[in-house]
C-alpha atoms as a PDB file:
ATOM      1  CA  UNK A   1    -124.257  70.713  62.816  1.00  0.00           C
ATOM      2  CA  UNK A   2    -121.014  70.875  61.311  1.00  0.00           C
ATOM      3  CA  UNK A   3    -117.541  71.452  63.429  1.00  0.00           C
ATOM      4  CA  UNK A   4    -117.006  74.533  61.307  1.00  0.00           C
ATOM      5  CA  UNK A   5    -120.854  76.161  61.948  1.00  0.00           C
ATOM      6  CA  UNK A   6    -120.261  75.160  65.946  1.00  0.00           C
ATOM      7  CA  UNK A   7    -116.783  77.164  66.303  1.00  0.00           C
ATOM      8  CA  UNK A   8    -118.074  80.380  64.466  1.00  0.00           C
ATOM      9  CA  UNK A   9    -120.857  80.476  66.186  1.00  0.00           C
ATOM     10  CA  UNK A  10    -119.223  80.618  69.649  1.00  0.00           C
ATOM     11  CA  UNK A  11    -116.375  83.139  68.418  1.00  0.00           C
ATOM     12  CA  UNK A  12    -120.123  85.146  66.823  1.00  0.00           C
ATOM     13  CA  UNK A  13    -121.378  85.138  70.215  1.00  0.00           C
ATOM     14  CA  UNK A  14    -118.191  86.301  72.078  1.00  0.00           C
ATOM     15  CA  UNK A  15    -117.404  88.917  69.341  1.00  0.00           C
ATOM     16  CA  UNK A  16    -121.024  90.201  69.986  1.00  0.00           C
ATOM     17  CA  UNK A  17    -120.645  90.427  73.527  1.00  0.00           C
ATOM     18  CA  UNK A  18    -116.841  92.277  73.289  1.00  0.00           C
ATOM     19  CA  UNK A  19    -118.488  95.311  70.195  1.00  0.00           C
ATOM     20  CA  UNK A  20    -121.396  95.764  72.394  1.00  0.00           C
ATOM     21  CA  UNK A  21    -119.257  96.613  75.437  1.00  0.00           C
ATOM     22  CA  UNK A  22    -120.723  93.354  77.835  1.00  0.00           C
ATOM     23  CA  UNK A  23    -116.883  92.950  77.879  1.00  0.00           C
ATOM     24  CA  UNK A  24    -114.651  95.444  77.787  1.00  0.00           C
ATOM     25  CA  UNK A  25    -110.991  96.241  77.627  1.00  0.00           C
ATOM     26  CA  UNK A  26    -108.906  93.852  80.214  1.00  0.00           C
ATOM     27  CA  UNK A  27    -112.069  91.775  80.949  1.00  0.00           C
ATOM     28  CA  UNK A  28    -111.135  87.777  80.903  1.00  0.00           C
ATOM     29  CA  UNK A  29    -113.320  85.418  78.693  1.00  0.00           C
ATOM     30  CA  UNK A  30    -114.462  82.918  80.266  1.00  0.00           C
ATOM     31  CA  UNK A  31    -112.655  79.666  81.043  1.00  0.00           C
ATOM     32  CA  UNK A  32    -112.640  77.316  77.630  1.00  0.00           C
ATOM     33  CA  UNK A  33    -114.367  74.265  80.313  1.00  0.00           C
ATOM     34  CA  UNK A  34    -116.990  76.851  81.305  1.00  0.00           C
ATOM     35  CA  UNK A  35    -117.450  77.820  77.134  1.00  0.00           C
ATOM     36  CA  UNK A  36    -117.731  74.438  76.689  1.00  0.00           C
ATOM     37  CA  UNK A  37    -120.660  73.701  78.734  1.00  0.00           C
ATOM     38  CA  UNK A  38    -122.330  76.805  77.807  1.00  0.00           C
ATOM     39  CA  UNK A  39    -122.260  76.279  74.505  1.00  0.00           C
ATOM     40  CA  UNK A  40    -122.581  72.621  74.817  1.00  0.00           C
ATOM     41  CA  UNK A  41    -119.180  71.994  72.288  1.00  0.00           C
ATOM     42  CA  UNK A  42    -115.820  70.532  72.454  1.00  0.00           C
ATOM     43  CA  UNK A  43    -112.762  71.726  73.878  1.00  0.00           C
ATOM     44  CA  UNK A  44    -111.519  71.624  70.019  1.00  0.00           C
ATOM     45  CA  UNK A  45    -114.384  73.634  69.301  1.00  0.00           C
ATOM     46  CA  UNK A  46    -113.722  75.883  72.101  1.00  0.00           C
ATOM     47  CA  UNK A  47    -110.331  76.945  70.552  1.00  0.00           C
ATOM     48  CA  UNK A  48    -110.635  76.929  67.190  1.00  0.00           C
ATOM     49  CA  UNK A  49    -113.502  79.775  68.117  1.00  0.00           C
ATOM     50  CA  UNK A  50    -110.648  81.399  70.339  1.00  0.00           C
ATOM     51  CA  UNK A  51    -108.557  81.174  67.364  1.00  0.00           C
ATOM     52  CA  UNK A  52    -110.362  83.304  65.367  1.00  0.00           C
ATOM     53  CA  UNK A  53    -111.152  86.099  67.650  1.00  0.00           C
ATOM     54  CA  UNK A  54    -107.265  86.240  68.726  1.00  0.00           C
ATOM     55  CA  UNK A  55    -106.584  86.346  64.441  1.00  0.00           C
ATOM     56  CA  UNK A  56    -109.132  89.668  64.389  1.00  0.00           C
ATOM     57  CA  UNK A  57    -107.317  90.980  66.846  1.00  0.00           C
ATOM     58  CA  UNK A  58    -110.395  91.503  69.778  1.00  0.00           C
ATOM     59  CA  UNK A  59    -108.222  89.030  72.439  1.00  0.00           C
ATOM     60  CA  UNK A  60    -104.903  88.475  73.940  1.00  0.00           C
ATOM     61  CA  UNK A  61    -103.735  85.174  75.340  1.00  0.00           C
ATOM     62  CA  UNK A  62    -101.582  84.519  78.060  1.00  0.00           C
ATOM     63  CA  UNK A  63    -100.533  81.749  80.597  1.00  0.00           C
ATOM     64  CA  UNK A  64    -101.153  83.916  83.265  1.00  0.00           C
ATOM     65  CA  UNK A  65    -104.022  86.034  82.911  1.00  0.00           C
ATOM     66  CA  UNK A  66    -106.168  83.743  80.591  1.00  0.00           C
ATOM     67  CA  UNK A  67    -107.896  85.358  77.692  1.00  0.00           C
ATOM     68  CA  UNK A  68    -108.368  89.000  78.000  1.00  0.00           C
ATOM     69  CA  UNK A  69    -110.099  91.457  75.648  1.00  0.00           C
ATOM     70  CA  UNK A  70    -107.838  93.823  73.916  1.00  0.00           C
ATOM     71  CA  UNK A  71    -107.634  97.428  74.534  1.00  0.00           C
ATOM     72  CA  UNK A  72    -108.980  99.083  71.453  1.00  0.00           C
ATOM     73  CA  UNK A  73    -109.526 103.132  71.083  1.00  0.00           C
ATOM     74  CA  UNK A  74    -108.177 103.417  67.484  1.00  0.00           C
ATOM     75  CA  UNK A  75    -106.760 106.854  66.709  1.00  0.00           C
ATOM     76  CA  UNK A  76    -109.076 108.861  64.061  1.00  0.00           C
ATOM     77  CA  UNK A  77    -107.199 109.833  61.038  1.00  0.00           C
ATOM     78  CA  UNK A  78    -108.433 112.621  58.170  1.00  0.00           C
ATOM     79  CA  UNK A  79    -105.755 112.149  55.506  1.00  0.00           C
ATOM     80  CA  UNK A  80    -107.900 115.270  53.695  1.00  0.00           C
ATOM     81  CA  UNK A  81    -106.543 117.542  56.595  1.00  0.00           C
ATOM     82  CA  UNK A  82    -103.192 117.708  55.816  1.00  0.00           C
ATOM     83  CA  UNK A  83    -103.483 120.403  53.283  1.00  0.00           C
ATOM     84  CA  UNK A  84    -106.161 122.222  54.980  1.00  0.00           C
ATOM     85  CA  UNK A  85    -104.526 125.456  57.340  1.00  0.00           C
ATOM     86  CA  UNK A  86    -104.539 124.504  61.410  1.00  0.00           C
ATOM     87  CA  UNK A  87    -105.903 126.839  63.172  1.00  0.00           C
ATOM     88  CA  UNK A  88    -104.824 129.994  63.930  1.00  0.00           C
ATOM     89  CA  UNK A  89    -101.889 129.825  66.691  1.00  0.00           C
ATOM     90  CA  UNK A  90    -101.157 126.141  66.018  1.00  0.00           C
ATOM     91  CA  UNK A  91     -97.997 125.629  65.842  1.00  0.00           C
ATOM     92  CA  UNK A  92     -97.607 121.720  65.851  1.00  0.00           C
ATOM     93  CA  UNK A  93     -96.876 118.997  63.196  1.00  0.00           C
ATOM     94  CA  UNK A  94    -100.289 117.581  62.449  1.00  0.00           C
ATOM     95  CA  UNK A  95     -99.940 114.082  63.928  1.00  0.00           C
ATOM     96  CA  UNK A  96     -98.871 115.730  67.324  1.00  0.00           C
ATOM     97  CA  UNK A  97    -101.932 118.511  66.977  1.00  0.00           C
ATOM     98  CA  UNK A  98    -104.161 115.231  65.681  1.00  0.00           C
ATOM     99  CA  UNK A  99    -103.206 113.265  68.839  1.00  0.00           C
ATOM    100  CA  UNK A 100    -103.235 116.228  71.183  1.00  0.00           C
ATOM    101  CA  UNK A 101    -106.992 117.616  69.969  1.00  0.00           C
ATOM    102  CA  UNK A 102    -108.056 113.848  71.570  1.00  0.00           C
ATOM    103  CA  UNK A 103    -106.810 114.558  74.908  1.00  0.00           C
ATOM    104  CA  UNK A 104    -103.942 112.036  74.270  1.00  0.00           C
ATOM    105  CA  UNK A 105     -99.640 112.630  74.624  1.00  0.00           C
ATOM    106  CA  UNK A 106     -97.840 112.226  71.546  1.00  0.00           C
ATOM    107  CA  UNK A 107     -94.309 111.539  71.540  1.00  0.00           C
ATOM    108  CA  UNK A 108     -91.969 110.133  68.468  1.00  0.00           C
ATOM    109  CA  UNK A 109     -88.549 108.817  68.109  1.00  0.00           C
ATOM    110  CA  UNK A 110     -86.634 110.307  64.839  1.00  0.00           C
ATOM    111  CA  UNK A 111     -83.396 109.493  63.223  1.00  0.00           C
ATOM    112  CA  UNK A 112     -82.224 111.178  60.079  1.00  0.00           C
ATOM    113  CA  UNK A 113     -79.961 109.893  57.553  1.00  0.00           C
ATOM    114  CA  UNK A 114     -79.227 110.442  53.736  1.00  0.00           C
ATOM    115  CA  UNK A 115     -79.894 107.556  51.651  1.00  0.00           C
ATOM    116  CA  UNK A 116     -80.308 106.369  48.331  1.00  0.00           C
ATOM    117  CA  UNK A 117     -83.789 105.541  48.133  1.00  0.00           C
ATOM    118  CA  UNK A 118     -84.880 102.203  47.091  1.00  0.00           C
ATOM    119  CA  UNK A 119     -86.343 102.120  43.882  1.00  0.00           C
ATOM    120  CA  UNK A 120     -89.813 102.217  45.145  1.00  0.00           C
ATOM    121  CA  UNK A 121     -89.144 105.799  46.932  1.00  0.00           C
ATOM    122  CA  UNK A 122     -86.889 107.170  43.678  1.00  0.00           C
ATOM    123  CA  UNK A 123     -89.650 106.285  41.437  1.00  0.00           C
ATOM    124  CA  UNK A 124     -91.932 108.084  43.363  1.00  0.00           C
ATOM    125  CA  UNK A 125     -89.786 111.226  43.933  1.00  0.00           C
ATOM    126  CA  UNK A 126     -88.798 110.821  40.378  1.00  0.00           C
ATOM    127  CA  UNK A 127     -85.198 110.821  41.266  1.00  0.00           C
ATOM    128  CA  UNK A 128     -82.328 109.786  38.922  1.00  0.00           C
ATOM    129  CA  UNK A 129     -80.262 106.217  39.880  1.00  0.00           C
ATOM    130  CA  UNK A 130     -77.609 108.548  41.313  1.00  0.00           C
ATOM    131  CA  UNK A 131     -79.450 111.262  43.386  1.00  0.00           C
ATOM    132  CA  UNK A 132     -79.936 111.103  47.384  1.00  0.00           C
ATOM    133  CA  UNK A 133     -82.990 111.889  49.489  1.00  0.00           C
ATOM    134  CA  UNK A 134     -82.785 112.538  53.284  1.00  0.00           C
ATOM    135  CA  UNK A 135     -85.426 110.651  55.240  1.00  0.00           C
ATOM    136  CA  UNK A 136     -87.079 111.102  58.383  1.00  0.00           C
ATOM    137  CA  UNK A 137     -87.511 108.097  60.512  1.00  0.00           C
ATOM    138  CA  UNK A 138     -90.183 108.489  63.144  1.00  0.00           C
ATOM    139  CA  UNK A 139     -91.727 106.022  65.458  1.00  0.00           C
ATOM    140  CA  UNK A 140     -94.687 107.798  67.250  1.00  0.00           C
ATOM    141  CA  UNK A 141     -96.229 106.942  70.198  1.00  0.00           C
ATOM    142  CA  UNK A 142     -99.357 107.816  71.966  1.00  0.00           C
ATOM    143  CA  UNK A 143     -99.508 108.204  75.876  1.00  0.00           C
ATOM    144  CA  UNK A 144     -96.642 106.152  76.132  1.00  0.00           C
ATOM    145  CA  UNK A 145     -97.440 103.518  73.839  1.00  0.00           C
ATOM    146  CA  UNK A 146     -95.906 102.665  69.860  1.00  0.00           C
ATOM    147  CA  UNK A 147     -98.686 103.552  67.578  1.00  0.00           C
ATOM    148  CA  UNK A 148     -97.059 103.847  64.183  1.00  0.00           C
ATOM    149  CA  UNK A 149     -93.963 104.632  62.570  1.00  0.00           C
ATOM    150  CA  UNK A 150     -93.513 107.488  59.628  1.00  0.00           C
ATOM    151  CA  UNK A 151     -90.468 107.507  57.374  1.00  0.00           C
ATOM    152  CA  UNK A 152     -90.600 110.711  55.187  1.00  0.00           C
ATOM    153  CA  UNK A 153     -88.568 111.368  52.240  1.00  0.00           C
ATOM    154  CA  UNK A 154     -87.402 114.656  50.233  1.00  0.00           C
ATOM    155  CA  UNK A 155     -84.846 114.866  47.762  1.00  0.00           C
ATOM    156  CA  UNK A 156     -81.732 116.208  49.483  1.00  0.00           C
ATOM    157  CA  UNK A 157     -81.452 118.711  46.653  1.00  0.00           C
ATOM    158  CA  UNK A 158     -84.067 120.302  47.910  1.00  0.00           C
ATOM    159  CA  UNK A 159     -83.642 120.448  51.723  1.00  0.00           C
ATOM    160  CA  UNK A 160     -79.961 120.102  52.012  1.00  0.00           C
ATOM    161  CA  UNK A 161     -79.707 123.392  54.271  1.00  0.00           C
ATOM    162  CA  UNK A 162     -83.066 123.110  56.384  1.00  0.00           C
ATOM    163  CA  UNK A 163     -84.089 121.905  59.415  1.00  0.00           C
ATOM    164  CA  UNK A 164     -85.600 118.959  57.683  1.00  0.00           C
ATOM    165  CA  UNK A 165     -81.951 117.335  56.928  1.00  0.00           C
ATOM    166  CA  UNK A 166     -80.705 118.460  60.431  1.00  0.00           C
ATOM    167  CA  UNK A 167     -81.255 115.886  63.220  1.00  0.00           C
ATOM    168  CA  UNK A 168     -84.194 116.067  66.166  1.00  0.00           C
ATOM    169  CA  UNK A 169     -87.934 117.471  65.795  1.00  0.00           C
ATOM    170  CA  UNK A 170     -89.419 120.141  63.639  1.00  0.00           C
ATOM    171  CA  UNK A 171     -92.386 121.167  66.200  1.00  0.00           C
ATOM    172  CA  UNK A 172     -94.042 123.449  63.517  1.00  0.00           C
ATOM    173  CA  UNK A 173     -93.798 120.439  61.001  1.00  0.00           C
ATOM    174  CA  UNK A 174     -91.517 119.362  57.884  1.00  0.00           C
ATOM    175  CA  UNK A 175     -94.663 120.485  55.439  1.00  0.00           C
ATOM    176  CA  UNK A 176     -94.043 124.199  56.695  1.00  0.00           C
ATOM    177  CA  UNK A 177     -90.457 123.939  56.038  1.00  0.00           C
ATOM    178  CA  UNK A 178     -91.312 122.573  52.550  1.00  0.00           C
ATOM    179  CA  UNK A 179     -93.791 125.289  52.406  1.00  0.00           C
ATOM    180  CA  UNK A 180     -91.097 128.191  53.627  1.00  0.00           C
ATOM    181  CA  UNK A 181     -88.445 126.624  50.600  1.00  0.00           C
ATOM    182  CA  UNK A 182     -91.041 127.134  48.141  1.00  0.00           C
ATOM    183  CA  UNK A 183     -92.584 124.105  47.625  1.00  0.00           C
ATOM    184  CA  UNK A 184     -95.790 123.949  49.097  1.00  0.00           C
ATOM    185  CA  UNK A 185     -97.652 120.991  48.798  1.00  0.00           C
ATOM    186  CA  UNK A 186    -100.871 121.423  46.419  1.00  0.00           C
ATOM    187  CA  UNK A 187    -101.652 117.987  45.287  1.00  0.00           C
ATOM    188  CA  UNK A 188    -101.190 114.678  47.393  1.00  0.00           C
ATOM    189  CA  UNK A 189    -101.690 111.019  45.889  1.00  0.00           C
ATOM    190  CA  UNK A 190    -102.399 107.872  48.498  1.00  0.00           C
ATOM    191  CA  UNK A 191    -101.831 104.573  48.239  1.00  0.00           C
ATOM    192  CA  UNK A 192    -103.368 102.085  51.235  1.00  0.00           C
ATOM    193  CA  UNK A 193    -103.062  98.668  51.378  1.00  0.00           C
ATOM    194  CA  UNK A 194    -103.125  95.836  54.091  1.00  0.00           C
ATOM    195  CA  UNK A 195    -100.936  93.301  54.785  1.00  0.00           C
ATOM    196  CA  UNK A 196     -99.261  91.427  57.786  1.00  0.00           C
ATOM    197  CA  UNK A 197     -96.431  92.917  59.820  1.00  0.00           C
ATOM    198  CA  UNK A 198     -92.560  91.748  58.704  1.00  0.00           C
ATOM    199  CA  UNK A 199     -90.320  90.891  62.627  1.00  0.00           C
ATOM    200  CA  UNK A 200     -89.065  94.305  62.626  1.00  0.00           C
ATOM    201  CA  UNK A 201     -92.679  95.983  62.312  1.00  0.00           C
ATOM    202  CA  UNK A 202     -94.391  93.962  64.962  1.00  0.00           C
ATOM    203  CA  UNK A 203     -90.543  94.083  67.466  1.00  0.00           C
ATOM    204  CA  UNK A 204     -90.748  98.174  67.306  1.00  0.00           C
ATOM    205  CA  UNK A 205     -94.645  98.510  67.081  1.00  0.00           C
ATOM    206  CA  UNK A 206     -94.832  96.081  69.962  1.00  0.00           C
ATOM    207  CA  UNK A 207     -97.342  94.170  67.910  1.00  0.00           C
ATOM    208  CA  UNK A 208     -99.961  91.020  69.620  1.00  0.00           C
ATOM    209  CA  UNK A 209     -99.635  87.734  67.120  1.00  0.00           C
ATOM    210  CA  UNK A 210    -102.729  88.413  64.636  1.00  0.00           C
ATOM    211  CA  UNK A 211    -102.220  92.004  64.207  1.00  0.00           C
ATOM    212  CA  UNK A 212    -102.321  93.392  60.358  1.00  0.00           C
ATOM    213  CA  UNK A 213    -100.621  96.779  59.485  1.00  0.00           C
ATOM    214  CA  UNK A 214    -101.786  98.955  57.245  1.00  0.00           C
ATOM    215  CA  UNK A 215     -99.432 100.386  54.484  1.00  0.00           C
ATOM    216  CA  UNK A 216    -100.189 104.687  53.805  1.00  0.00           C
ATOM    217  CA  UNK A 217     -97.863 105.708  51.056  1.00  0.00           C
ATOM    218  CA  UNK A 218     -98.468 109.652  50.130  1.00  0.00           C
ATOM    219  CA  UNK A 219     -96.595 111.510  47.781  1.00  0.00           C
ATOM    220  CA  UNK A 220     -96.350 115.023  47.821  1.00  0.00           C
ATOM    221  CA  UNK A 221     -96.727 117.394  44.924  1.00  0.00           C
ATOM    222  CA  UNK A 222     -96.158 121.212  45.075  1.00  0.00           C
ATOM    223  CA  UNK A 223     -97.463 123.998  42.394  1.00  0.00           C
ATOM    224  CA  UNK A 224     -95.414 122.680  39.424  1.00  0.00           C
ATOM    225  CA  UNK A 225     -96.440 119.177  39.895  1.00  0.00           C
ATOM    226  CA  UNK A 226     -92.989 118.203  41.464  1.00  0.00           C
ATOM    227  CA  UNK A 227     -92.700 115.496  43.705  1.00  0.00           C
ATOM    228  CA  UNK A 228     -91.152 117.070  47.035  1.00  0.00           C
ATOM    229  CA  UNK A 229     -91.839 114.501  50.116  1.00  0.00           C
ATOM    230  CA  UNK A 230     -92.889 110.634  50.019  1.00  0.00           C
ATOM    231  CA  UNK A 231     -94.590 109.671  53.223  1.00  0.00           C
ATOM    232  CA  UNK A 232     -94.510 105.267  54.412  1.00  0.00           C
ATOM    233  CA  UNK A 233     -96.656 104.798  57.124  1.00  0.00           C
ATOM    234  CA  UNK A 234     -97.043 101.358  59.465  1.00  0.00           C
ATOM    235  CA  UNK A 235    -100.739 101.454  60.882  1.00  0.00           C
ATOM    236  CA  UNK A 236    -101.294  98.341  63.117  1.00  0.00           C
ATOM    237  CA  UNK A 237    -105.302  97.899  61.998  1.00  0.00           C
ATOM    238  CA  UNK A 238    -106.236  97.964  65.741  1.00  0.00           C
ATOM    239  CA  UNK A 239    -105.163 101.276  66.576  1.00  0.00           C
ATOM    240  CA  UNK A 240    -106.370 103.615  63.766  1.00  0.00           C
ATOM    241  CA  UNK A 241    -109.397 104.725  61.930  1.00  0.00           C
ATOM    242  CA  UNK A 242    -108.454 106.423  58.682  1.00  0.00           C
ATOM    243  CA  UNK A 243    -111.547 108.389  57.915  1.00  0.00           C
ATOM    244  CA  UNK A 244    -111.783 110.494  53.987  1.00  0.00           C
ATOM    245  CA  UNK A 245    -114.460 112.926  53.776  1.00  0.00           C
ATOM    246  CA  UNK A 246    -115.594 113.857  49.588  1.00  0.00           C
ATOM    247  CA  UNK A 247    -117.194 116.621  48.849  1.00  0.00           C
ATOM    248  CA  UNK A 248    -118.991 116.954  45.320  1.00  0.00           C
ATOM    249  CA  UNK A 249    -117.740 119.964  43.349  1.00  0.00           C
END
């Protein structure tokens, strides 16, 4: 049987036993001598099967703890949501409400500056080459831990005098703001993609080598078709589940 065939089936068989729970979270693998008499293959064999699992992201390893399954309990996303009403009495942003309805502690870090966008975020906000927006930096954790980061844009002629321009949190959320200026979001457009994490992503995100990020740009429209807030989110692909519901009309 070929190398190739030998080391895919061993990372097969340990990926089986780590998505049916036979190890979990924190468990060690076992040693790459004892895989290699199990499985009757080399030590070569042994690693390049390692390899793989530690690319996908299911293992960590380290010189003192050995290989270790990863902690995985992705956070469940509904992009849909946002323009749906919260409940009555809610008072939260969505993310923190999102987080909180899982029995989990969000916190976030924000900075807010006025910038000329790059020409990615202009286009998007259809803003001339010599207009501002003021963006909203956010990197949000989850019971202590970085999950994602959220940089949020809005022209600044539009929010120059509101909270959203004015440094620290807006617990009721930035949309309601929007919303309370007259410019309530009606239509949003997404764009996803994957990719690998630049050093600045994975530093601040606290990302394991082999983790991908997923890219969630949405642009927000309000009732004259306006663009009014561009939304870049960081997902690493380990901790979220981004989860669209359709309905047929």
């Amino acid at each position: 049987m070929a190398r190739s065939a030998l080391y895919q089936l061993v990372a097969s068989e340990l990926r089986r036993a780590i998505y049916s729970g036979a190890l979990g979270p924190g468990d060690q693998l076992p040693t790459e001598a004892e895989l290699m008499s199990v499985h009757g293959v080399s030590r070569n064999t042994v690693r390049l099967a390692l390899g793989e699992l530690v690319n996908e992201g299911l293992i960590t390893r380290t010189p003192r703890r050995g290989t270790v399954v990863r902690e995985r309990r992705p956070l469940l996303i509904h992009p849909q949501r946002e323009l749906q009403s919260q409940p009555q009495g809610t008072t939260r942003e969505a993310f923190a409400w999102a987080v909180s309805q899982e029995g989990r502690v969000p916190t976030q870090n924000i900075e807010v500056s006025i910038v000329q966008p790059a020409e990615e975020i202009a286009s998007r906000l259809e803003l001339a080459d010599d207009e501002f927006a003021v963006v909203r930096r956010r990197l949000r954790f989850v019971d202590g831990q970085p999950y994602n980061t959220n940089d949020s844009y809005f022209p600044l002629s539009l929010v120059a005098d509101s909270e959203i321009a004015r440094p620290g949190d807006i617990e009721r959320g930035a949309n309601r703001v929007l919303a309370e200026l007259g410019h309530l979001q009606v239509r949003m457009v997404d764009d996803i993609w994957a990719r690998m994490p630049n050093s600045s992503e994975a530093e601040r995100l606290r990302l394991q080598s082999g983790t991908p990020v997923v890219v969630y740009v949405r642009v927000g429209y309000d009732g004259s078709d306006m663009p009014v807030r561009v939304a870049v989110s960081v997902l690493p692909a380990d901790k979220h589940l981004i989860r669209y519901e359709l309905e047929s009309r």
